[in-house]
C-alpha atoms as a PDB file:
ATOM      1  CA  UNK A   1      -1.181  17.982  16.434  1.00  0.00           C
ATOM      2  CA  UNK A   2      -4.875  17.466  16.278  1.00  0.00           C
ATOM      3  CA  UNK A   3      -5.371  16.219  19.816  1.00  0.00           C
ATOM      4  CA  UNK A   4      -6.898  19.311  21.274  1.00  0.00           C
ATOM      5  CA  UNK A   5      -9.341  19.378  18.397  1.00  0.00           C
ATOM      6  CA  UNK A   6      -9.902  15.947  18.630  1.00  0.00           C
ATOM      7  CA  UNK A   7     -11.189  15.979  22.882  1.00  0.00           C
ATOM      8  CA  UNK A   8     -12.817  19.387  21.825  1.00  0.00           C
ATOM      9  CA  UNK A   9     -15.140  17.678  19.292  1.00  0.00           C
ATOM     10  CA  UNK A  10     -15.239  14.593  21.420  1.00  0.00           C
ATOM     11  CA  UNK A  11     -16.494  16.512  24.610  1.00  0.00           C
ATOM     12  CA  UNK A  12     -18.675  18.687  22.234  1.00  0.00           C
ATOM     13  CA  UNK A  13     -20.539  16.245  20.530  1.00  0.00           C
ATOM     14  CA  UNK A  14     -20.229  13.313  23.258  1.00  0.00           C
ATOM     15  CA  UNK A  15     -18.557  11.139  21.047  1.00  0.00           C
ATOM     16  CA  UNK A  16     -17.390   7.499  22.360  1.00  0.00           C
ATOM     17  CA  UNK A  17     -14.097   6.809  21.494  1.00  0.00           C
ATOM     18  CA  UNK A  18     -14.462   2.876  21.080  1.00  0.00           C
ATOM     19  CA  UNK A  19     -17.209   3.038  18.641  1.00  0.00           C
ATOM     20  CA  UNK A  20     -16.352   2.337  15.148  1.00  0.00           C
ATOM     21  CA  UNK A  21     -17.513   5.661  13.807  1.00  0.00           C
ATOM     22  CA  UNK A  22     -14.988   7.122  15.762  1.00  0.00           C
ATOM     23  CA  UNK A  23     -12.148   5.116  15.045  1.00  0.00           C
ATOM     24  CA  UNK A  24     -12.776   5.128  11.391  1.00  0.00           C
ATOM     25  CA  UNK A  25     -12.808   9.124  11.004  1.00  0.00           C
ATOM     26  CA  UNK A  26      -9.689   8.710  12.790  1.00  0.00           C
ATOM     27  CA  UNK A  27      -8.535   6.309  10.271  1.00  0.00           C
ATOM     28  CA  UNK A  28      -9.341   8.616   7.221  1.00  0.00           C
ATOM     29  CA  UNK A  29      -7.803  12.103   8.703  1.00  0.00           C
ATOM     30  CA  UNK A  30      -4.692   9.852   9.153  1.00  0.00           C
ATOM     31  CA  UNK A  31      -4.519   9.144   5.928  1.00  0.00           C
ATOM     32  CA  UNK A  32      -5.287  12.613   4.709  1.00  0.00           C
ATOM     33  CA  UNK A  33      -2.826  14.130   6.979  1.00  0.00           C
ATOM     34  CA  UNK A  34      -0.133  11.859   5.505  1.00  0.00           C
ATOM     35  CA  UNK A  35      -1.000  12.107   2.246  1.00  0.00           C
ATOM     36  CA  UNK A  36      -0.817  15.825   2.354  1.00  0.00           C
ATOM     37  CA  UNK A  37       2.210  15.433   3.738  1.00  0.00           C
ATOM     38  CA  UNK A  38       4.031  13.221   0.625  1.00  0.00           C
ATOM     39  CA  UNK A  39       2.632  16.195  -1.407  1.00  0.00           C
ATOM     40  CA  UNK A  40       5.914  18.101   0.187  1.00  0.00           C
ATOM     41  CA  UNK A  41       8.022  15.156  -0.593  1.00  0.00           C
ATOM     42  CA  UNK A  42       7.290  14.425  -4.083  1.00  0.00           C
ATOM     43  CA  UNK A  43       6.848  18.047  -5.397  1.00  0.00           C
ATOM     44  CA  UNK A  44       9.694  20.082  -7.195  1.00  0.00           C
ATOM     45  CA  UNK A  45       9.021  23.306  -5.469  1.00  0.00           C
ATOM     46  CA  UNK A  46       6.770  24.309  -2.538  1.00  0.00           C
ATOM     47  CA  UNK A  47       4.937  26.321  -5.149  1.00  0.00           C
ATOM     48  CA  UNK A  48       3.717  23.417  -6.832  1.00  0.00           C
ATOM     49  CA  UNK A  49       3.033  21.702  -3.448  1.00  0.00           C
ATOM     50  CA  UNK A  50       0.840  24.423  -2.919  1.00  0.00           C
ATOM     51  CA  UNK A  51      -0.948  24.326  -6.555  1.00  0.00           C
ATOM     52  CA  UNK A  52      -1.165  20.339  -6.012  1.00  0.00           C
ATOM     53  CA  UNK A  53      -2.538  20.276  -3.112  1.00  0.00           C
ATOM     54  CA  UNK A  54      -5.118  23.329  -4.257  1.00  0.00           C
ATOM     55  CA  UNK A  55      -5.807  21.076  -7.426  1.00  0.00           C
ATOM     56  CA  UNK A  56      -6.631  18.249  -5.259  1.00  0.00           C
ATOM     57  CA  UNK A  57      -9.238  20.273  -3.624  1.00  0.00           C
ATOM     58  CA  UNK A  58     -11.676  21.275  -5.980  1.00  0.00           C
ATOM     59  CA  UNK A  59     -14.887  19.725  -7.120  1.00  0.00           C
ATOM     60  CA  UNK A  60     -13.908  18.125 -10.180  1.00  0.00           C
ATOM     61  CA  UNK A  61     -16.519  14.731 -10.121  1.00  0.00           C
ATOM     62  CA  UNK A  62     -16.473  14.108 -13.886  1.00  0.00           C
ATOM     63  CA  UNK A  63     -12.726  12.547 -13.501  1.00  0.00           C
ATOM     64  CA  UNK A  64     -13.871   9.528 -12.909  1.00  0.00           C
ATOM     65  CA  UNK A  65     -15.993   9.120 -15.808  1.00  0.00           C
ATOM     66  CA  UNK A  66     -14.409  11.287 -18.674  1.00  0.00           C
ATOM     67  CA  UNK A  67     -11.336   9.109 -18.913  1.00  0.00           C
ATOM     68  CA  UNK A  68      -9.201  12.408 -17.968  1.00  0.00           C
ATOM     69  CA  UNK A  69      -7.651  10.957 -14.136  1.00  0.00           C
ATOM     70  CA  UNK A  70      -5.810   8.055 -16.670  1.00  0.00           C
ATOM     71  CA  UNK A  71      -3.501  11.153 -17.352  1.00  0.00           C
ATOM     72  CA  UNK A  72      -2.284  11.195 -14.061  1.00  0.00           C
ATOM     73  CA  UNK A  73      -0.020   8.164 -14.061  1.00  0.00           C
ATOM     74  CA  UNK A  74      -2.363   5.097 -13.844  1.00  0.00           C
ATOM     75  CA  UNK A  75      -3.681   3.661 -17.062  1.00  0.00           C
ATOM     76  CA  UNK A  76      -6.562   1.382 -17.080  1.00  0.00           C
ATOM     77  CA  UNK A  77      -4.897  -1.675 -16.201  1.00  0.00           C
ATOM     78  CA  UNK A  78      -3.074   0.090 -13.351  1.00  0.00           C
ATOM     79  CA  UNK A  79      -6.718   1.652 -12.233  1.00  0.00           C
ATOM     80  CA  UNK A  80      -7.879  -2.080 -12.433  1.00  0.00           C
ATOM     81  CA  UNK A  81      -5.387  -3.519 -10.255  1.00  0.00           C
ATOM     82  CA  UNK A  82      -5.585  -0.202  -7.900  1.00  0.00           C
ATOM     83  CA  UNK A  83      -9.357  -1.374  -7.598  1.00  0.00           C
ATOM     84  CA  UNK A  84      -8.890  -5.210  -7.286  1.00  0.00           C
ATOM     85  CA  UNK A  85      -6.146  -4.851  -4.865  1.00  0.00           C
ATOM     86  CA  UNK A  86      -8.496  -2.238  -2.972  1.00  0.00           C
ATOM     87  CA  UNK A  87     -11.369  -4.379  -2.830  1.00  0.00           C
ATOM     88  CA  UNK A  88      -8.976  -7.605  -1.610  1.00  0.00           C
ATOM     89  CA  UNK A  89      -7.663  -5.658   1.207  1.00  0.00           C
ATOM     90  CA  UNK A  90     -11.181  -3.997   2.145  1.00  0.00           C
ATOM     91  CA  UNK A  91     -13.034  -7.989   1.986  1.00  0.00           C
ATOM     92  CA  UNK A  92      -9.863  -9.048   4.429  1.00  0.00           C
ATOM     93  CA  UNK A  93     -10.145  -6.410   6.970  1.00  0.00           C
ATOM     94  CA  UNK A  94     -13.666  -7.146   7.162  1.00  0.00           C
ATOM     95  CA  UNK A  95     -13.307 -10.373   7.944  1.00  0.00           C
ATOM     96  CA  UNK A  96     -10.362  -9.885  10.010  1.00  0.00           C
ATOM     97  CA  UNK A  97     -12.696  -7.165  11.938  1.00  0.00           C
ATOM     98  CA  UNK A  98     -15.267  -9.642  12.588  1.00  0.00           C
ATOM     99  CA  UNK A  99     -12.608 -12.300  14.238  1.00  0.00           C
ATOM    100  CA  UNK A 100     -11.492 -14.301  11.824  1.00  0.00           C
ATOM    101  CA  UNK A 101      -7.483 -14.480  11.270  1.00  0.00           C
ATOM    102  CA  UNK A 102      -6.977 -15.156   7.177  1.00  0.00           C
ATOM    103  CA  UNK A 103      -3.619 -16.347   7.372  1.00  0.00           C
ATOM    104  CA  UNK A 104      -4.437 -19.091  10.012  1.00  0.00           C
ATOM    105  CA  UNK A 105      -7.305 -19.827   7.924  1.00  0.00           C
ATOM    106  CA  UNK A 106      -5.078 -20.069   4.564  1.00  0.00           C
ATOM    107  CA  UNK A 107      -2.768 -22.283   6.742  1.00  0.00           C
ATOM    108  CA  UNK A 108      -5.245 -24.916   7.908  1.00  0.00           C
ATOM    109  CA  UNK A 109      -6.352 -25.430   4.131  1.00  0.00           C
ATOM    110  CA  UNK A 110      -4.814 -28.516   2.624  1.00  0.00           C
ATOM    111  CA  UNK A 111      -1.324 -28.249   0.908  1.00  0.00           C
ATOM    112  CA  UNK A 112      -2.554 -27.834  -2.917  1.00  0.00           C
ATOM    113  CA  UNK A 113      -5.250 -25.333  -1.720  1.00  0.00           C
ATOM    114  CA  UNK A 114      -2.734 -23.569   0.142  1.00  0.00           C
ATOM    115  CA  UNK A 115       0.194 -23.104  -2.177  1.00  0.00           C
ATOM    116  CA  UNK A 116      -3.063 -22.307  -5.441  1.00  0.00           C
ATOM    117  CA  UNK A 117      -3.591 -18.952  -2.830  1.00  0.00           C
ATOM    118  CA  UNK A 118       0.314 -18.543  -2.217  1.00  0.00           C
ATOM    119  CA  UNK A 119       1.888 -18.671  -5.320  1.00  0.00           C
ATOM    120  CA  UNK A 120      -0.330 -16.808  -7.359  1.00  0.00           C
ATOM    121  CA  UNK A 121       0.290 -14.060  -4.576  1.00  0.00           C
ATOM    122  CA  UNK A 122       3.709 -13.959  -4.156  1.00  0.00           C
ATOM    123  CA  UNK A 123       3.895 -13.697  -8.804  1.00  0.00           C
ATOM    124  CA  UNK A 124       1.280 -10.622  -8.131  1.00  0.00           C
ATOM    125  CA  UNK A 125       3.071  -8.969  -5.572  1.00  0.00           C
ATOM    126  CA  UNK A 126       6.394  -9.102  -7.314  1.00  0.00           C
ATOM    127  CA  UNK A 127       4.056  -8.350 -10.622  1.00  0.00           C
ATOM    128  CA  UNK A 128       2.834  -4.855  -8.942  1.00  0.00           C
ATOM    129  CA  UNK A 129       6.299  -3.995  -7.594  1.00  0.00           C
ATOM    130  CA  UNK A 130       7.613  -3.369 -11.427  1.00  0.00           C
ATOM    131  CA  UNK A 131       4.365  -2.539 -12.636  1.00  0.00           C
ATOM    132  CA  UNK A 132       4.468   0.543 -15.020  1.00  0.00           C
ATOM    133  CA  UNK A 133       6.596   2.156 -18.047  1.00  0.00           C
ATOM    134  CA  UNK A 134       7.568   4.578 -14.871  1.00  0.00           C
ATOM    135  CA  UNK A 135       9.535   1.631 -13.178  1.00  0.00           C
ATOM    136  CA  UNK A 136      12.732   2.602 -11.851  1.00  0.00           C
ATOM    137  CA  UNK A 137      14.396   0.485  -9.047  1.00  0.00           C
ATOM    138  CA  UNK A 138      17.062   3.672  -8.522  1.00  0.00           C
ATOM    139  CA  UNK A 139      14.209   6.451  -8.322  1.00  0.00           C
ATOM    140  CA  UNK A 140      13.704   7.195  -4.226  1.00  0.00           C
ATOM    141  CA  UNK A 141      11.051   9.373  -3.176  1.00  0.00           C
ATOM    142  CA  UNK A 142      13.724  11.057  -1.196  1.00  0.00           C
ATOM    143  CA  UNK A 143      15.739  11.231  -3.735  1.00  0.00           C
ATOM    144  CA  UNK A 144      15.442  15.356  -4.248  1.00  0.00           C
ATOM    145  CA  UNK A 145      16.695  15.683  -0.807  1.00  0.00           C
END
C-alpha cells in the first residue's frame, strides 16, 4: 500500500535501501500499520476505533510517570515483565544482528548450564501465557466476528 510512497521518498531523499536506517523505519511503520489495524479488531464499534485510535494520538507524555497508563490493563508487575521481556528480546536481536546465533550458543553450553537457561524459560513462558485477572483461554480476538 505504501510502496509508491516508499520509492518516492527513496528517490527523493537518495536513500539506500540496505542501510540499517532504512530497514529499521521500515520495521517501525510495520508495526504501526498493524497495530492500527488490531484497533479495528478489538474495538466494539468503528466509532470507538476511531476515538481509540484519535486517543492514541495525542501528546499525552505525563502517562508514563503519573501512574495513570496502569489503568489501561497492565499493572505494575505486568509493565515489569512488558519491560524485562522487551529488553531480553532487544539484547538478543542485537547480538543475533552482529552474527552470533543464541540458540547454538545455548546449545554448546554444558548440560546443567543449558537446562538452568531452559527451564526457567519454558516456567516463564507458560507463566506470561495466563498472566493477568483478564485470563481467559475461551476469549478470541476474533471472537466479535
Amino acid at each position: 500500500l505504501l510502496k509508491p510512497v516508499r520509492d518516492w521518498a527513496v528517490g527523493i531523499l537518495r536513500i539506500d535501501r540496505e542501510s540499517f536506517a532504512h530497514r529499521a523505519v521500515k520495521c517501525i511503520v510495520t508495526f504501526l500499520l498493524v497495530n492500527l489495524a488490531w484497533v479495528f479488531f478489538r474495538a466494539d464499534s468503528m466509532a470507538k476505533a476511531l476515538d481509540i485510535i484519535g486517543s492514541s494520538c495525542r501528546f499525552t507524555p505525563w502517562v508514563f510517570t503519573d501512574g495513570s497508563l496502569f489503568r489501561y490493563g497492565l499493572d505494575q508487575a505486568g509493565m515489569m515483565v512488558l519491560l524485562l521481556g522487551s529488553l531480553l528480546l532487544f539484547a538478543v536481536d542485537i547480538v543475533s544482528y552482529r552474527g552470533t546465533n543464541v540458540r547454538e550458543k545455548i546449545l554448546e553450553m554444558n548440560l546443567f548450564l543449558r537446562w538452568a537457561i531452559v527451564i526457567p524459560a519454558i516456567l516463564i513462558i507458560l507463566l506470561c501465557g495466563i498472566w493477568g485477572a483478564g485470563y481467559d483461554a475461551s476469549s478470541f480476538i476474533y471472537q466479535q466476528f
